[in-house]
N, C-alpha and C. Protein backbone atom coordinates (compact mmCIF):
# COMPACT_ATOMS: atom_id res chain seq x y z
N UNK A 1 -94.11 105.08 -65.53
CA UNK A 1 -93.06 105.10 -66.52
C UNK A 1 -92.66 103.66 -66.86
N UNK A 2 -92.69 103.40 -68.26
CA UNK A 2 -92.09 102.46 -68.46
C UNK A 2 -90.78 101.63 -68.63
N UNK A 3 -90.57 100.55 -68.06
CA UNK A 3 -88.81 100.04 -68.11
C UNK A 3 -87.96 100.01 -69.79
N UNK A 4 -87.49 100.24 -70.89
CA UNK A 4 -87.37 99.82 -72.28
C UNK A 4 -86.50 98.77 -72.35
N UNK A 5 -86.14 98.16 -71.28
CA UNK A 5 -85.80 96.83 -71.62
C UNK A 5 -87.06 95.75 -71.42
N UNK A 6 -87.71 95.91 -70.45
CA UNK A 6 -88.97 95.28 -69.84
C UNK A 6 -90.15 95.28 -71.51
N UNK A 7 -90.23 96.74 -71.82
CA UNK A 7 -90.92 97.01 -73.25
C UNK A 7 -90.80 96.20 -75.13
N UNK A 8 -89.27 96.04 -74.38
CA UNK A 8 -88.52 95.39 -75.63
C UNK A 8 -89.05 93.69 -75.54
N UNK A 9 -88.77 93.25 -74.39
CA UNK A 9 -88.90 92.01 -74.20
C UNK A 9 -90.27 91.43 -73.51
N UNK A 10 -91.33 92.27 -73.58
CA UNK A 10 -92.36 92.30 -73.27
C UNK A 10 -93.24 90.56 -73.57
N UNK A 11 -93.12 90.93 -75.24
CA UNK A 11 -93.91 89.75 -75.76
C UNK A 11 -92.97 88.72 -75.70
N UNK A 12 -91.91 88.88 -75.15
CA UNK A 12 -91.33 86.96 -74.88
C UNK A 12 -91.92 86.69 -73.67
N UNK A 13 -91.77 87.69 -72.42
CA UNK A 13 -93.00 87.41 -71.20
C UNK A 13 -93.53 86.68 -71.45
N UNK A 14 -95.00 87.38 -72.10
CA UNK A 14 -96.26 86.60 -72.38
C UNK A 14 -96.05 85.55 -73.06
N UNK A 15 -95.27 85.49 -74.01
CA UNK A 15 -95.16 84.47 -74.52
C UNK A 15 -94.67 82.81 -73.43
N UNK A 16 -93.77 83.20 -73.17
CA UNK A 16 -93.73 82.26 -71.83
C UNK A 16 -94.55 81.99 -71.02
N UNK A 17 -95.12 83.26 -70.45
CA UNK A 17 -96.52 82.81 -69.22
C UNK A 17 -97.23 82.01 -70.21
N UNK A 18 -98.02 82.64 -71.39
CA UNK A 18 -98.65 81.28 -71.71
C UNK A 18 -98.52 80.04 -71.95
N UNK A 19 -97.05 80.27 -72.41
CA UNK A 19 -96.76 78.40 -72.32
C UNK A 19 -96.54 77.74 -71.44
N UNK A 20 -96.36 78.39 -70.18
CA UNK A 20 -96.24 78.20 -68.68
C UNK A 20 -97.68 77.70 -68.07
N UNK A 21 -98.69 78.17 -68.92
CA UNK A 21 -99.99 77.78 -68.40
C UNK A 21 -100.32 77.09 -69.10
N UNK A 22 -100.41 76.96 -70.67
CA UNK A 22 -100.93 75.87 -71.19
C UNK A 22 -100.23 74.44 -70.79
N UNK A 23 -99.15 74.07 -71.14
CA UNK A 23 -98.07 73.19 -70.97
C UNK A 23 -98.58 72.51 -69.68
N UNK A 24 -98.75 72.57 -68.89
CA UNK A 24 -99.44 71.79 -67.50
C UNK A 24 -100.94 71.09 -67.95
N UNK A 25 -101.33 71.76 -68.91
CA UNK A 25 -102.70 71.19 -68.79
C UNK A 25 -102.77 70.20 -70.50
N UNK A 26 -101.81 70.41 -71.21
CA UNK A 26 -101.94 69.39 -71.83
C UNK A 26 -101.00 68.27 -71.37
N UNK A 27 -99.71 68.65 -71.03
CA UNK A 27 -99.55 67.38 -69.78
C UNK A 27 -100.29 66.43 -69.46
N UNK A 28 -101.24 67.15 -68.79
CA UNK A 28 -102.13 66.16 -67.73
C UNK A 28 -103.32 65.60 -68.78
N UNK A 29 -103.56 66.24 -70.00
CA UNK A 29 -104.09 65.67 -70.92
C UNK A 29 -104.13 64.07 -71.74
N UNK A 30 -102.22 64.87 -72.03
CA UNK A 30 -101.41 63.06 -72.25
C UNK A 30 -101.70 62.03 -71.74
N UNK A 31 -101.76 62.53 -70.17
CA UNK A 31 -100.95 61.46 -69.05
C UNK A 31 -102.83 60.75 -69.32
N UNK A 32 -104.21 61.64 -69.11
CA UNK A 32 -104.95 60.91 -68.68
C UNK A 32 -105.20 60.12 -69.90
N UNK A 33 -104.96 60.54 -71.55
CA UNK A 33 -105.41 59.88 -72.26
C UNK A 33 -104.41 58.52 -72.21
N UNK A 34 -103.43 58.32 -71.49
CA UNK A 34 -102.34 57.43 -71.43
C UNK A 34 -103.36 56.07 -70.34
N UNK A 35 -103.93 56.45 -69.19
CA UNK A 35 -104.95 55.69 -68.52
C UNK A 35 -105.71 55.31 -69.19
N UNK A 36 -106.41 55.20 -70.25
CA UNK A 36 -107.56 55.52 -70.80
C UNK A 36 -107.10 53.58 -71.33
N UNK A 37 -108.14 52.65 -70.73
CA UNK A 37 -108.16 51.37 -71.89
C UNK A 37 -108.26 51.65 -73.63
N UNK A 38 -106.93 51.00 -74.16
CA UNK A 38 -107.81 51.28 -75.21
C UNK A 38 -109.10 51.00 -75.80
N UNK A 39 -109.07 49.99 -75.11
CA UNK A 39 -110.87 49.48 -75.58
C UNK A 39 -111.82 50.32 -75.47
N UNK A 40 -111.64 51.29 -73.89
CA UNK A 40 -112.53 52.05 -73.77
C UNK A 40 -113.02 53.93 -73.98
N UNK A 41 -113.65 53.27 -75.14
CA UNK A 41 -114.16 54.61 -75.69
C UNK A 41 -115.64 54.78 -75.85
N UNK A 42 -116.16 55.93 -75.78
CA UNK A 42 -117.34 56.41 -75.39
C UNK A 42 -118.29 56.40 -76.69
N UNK A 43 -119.27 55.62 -76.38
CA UNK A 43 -120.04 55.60 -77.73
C UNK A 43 -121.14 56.82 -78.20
N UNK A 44 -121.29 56.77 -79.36
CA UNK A 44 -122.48 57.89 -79.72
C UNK A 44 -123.86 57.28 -80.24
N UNK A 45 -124.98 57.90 -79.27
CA UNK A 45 -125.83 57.68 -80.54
C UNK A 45 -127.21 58.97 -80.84
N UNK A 46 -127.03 58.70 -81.86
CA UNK A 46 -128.21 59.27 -82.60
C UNK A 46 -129.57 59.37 -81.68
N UNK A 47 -130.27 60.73 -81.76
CA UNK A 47 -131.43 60.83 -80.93
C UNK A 47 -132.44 59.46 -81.30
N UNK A 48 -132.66 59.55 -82.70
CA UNK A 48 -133.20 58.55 -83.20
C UNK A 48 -133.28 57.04 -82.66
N UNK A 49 -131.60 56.96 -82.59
CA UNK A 49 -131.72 55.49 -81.87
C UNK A 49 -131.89 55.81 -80.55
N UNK A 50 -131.94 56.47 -79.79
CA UNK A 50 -132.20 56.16 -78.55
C UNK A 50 -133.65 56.67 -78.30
N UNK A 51 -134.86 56.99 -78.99
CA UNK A 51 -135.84 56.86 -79.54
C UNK A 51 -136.08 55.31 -79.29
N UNK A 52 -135.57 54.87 -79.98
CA UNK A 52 -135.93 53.32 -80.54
C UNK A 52 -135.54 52.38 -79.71
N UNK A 53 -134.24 52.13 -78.91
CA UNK A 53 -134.11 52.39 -77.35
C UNK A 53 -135.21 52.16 -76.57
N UNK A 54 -135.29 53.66 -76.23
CA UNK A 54 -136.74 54.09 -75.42
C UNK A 54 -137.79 52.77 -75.95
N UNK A 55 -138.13 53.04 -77.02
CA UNK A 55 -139.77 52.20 -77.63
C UNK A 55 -139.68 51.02 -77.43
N UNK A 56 -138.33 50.07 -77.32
CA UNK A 56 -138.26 48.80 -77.15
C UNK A 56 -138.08 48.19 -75.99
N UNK A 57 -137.68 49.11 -74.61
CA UNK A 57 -137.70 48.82 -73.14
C UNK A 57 -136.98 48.65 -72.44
N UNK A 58 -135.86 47.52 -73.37
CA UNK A 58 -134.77 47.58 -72.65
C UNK A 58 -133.22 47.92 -72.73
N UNK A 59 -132.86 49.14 -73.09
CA UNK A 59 -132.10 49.60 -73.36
C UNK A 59 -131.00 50.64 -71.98
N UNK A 60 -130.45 51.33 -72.67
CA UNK A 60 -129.65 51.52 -71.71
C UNK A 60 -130.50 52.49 -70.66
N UNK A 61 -129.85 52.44 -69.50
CA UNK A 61 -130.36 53.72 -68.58
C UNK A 61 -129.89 55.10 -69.61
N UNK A 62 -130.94 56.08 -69.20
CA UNK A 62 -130.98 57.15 -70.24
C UNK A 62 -130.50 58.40 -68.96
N UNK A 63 -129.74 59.07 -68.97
CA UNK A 63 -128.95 60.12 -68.09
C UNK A 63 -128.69 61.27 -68.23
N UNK A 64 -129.87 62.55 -67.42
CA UNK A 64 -130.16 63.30 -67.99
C UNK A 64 -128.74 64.53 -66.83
N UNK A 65 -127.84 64.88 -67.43
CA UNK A 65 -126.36 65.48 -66.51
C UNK A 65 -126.72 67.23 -66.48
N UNK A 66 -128.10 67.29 -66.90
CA UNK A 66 -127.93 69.05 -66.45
C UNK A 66 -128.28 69.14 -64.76
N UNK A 67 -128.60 70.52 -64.46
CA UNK A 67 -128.71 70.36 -63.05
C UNK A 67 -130.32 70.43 -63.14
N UNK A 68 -131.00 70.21 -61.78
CA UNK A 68 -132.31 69.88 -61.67
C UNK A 68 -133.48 70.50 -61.89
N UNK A 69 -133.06 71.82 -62.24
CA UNK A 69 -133.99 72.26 -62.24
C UNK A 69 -134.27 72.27 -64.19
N UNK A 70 -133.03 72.24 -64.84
CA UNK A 70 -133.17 72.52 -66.14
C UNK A 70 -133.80 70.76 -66.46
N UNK A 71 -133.66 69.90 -65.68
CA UNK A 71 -134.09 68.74 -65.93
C UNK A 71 -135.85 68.56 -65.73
N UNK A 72 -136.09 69.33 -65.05
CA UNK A 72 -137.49 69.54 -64.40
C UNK A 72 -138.69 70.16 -65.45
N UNK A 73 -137.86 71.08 -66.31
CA UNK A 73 -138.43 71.81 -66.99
C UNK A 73 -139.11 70.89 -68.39
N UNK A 74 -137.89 70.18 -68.67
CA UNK A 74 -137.79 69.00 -69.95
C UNK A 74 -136.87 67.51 -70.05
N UNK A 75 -137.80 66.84 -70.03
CA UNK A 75 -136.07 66.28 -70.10
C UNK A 75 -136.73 64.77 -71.21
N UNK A 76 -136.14 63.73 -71.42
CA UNK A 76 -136.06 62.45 -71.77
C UNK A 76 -136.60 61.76 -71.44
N UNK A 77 -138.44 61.37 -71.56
CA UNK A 77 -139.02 60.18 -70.77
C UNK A 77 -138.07 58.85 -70.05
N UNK A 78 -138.25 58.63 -68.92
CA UNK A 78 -137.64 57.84 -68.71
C UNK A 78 -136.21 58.42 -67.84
N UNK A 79 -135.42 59.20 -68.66
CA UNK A 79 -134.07 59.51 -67.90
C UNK A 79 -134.21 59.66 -66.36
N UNK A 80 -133.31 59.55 -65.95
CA UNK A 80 -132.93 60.25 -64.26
C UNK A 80 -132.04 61.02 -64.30
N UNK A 81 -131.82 62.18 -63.22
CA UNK A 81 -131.08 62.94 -63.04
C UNK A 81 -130.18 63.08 -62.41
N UNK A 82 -128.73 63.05 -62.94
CA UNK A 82 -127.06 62.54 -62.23
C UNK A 82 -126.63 64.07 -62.77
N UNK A 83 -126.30 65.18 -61.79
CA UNK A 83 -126.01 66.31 -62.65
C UNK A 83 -124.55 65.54 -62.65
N UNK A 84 -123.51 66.26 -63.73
CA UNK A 84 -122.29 65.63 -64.07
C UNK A 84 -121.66 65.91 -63.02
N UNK A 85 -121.97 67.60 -61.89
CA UNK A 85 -120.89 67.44 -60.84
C UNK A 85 -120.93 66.49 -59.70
N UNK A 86 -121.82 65.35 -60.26
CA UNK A 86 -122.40 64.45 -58.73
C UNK A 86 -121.54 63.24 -59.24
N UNK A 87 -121.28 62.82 -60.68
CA UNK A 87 -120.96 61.94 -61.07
C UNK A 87 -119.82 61.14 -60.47
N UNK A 88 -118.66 61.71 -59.81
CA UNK A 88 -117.73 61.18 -58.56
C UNK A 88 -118.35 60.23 -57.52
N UNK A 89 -119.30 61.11 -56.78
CA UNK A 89 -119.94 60.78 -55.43
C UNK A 89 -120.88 59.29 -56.03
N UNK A 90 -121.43 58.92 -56.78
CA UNK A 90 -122.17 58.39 -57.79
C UNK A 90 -122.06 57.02 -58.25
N UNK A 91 -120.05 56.89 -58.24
CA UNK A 91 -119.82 55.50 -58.94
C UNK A 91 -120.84 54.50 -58.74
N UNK A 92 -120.67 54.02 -57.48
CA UNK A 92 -121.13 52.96 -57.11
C UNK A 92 -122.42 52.69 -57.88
N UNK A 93 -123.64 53.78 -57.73
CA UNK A 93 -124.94 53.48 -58.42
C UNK A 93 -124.79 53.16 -60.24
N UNK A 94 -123.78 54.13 -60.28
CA UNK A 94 -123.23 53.89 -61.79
C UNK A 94 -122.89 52.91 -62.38
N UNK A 95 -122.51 52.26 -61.16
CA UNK A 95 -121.43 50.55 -62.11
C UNK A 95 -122.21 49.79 -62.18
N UNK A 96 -123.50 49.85 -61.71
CA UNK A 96 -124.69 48.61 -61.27
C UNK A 96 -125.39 49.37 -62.89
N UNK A 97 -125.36 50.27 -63.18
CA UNK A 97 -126.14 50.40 -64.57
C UNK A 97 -124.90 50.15 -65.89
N UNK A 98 -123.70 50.19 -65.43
CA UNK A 98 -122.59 50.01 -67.11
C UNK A 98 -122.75 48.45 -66.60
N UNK A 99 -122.85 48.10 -65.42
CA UNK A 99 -122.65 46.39 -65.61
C UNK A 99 -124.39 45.66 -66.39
N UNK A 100 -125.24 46.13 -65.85
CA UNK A 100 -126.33 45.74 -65.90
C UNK A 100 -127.09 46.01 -67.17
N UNK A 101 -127.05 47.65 -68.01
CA UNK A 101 -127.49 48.30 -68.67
C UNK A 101 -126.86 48.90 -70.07
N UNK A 102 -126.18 49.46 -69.40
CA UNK A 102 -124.94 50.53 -70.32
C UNK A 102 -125.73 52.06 -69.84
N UNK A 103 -125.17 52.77 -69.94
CA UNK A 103 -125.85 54.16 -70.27
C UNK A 103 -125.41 54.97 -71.01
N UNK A 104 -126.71 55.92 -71.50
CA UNK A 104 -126.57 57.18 -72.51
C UNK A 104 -126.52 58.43 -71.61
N UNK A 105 -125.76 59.27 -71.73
CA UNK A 105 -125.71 60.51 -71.31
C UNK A 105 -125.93 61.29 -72.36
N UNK A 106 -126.45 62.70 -71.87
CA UNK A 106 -127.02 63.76 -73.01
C UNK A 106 -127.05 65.40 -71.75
N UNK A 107 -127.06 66.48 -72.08
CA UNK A 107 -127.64 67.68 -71.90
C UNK A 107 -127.87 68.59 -72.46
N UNK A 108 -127.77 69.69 -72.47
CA UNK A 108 -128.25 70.86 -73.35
C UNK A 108 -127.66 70.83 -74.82
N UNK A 109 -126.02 70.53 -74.87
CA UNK A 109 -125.48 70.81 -76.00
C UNK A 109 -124.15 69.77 -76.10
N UNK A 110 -124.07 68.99 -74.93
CA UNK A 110 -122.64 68.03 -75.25
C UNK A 110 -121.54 68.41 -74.00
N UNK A 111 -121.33 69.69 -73.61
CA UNK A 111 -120.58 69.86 -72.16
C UNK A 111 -120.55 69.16 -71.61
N UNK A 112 -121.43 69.00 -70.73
CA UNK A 112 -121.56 68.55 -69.02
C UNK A 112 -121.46 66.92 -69.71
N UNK A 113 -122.26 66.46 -70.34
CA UNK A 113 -121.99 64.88 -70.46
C UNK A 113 -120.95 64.74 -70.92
N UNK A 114 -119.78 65.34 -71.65
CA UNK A 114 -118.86 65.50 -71.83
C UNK A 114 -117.70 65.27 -70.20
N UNK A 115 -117.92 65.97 -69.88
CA UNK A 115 -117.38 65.92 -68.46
C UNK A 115 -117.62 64.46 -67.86
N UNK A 116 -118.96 64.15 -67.15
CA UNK A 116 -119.43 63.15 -66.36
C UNK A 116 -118.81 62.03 -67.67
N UNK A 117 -118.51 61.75 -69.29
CA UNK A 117 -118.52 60.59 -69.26
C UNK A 117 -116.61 60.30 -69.22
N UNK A 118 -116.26 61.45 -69.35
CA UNK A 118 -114.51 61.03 -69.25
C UNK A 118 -114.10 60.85 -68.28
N UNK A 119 -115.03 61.47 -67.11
CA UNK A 119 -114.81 60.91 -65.29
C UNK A 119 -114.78 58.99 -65.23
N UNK A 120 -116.27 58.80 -65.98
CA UNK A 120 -116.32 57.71 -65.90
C UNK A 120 -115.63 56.45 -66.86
N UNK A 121 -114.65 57.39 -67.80
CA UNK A 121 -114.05 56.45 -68.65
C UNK A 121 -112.67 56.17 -67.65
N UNK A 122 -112.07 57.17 -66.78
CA UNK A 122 -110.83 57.42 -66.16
C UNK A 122 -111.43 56.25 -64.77
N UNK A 123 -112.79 55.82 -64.66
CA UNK A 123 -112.60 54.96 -63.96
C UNK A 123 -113.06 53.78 -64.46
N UNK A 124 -112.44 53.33 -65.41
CA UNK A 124 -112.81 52.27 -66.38
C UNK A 124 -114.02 51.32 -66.52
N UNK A 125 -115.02 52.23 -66.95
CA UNK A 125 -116.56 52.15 -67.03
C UNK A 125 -116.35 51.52 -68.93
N UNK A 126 -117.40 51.06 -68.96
CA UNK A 126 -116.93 50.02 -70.56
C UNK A 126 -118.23 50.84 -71.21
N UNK A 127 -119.48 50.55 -70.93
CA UNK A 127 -120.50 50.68 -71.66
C UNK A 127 -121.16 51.82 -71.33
N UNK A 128 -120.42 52.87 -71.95
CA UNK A 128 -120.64 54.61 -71.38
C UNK A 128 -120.82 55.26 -73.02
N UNK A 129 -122.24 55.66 -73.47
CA UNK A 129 -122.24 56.57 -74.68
C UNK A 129 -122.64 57.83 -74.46
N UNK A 130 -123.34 58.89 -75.73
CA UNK A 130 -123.62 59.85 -75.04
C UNK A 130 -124.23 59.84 -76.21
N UNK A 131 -125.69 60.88 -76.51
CA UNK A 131 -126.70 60.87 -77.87
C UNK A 131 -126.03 62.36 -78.30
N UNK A 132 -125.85 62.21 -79.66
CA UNK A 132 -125.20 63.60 -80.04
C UNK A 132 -126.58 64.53 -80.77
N UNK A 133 -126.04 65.92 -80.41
CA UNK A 133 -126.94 66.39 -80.53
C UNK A 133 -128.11 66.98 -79.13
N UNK A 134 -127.66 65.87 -78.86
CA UNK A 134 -128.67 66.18 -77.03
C UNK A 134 -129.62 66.87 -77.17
N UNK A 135 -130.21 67.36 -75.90
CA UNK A 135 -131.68 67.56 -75.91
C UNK A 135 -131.50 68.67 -77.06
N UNK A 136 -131.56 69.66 -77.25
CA UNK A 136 -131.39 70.68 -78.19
C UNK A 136 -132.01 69.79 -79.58
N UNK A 137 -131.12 68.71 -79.93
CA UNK A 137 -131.81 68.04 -80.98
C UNK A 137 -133.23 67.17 -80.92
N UNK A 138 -132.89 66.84 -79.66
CA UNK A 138 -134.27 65.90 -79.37
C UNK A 138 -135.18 66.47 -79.38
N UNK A 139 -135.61 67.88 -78.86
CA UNK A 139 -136.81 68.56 -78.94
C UNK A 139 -137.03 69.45 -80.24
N UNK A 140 -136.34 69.65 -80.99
CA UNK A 140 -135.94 69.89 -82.32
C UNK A 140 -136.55 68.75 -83.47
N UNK A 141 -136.47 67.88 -83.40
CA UNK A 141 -136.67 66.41 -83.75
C UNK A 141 -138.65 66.14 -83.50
N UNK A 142 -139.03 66.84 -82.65
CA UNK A 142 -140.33 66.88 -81.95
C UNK A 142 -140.45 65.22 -81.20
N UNK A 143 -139.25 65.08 -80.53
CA UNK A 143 -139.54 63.57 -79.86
C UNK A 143 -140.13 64.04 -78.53
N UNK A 144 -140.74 62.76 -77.76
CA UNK A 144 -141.72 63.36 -76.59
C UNK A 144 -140.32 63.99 -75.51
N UNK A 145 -141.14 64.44 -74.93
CA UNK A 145 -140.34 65.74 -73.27
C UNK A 145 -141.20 65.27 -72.08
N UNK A 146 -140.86 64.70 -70.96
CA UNK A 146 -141.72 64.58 -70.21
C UNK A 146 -140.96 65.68 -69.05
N UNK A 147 -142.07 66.12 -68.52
CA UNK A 147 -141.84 67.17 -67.07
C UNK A 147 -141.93 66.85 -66.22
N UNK A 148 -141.13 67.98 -65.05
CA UNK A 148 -141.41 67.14 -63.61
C UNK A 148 -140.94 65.79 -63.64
N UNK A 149 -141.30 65.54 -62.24
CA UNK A 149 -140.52 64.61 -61.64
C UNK A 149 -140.66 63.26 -62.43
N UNK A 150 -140.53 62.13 -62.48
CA UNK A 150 -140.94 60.48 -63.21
C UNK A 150 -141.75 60.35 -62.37
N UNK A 151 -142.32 59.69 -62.80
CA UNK A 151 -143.85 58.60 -62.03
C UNK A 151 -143.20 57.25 -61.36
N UNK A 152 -143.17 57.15 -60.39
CA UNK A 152 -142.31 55.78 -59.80
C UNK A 152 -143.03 54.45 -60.61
């Protein structure tokens, strides 16, 4: 049986719980975009250029953030594999490539490098992009896929 005061005032409930749940998480939204250098923002590039990248040698480390096995299947001549939930444990190897290199991050569709590069903007990493479009476009594009593991 239902209460008809509880019925009446039903949708202010919900209405509250949800703002009870959202409200915390854009909070913490603010606060991190409030950390954030302004300088440092995450660059994009084009499959194309990082194509061209690739062809010229020395460009950024190329960072392939799915997990290993979807990396195994296809991935980015050249890339290595940092799935994004490793990217914490990781800094250290990381800062020796934004100091040394810069890097591109990419995966299936923009997620996960999404994730791994705002980790690494919150720890004020400078030379952090990501190729839009990601693999989805790159193999779309008919640019090379190498399999399996890299060749040391």
């Amino acid at each position: 049986m239902h209460h008809p005061t509880i019925e009446r005032i039903r949708p202010l409930l919900l209405a509250a719980l949800a703002l009870a749940l959202i409200a915390p998480a854009a909070s913490m939204a603010r606060a991190e975009a409030r950390r954030l250098p302004q300088a440092a923002r995450v660059q994009t590039f084009t499959p194309q250029a990082v194509l061209e990248m690739l062809l010229e040698g020395d460009g950024p480390m190329i960072i392939d953030c799915r997990n290993a096995s979807q990396y195994l299947a296809g991935h980015i001549p050249g890339a290595i594999n940092i799935h994004h939930k490793e990217t914490w444990g990781r800094l250290k190897q990381l800062r020796r490539y934004d100091r040394d290199r810069g890097m591109i991050y990419y995966d299936r569709k923009g997620v996960q490098s999404g994730v791994a590069t705002r980790a690494l903007m919150l720890e004020n990493f400078r030379r952090v992009g990501v190729m839009t479009g990601h693999f989805e476009e790159w193999q779309r594009l008919g640019y090379p896929v190498a399999r399996g593991m890299p060749k040391p």
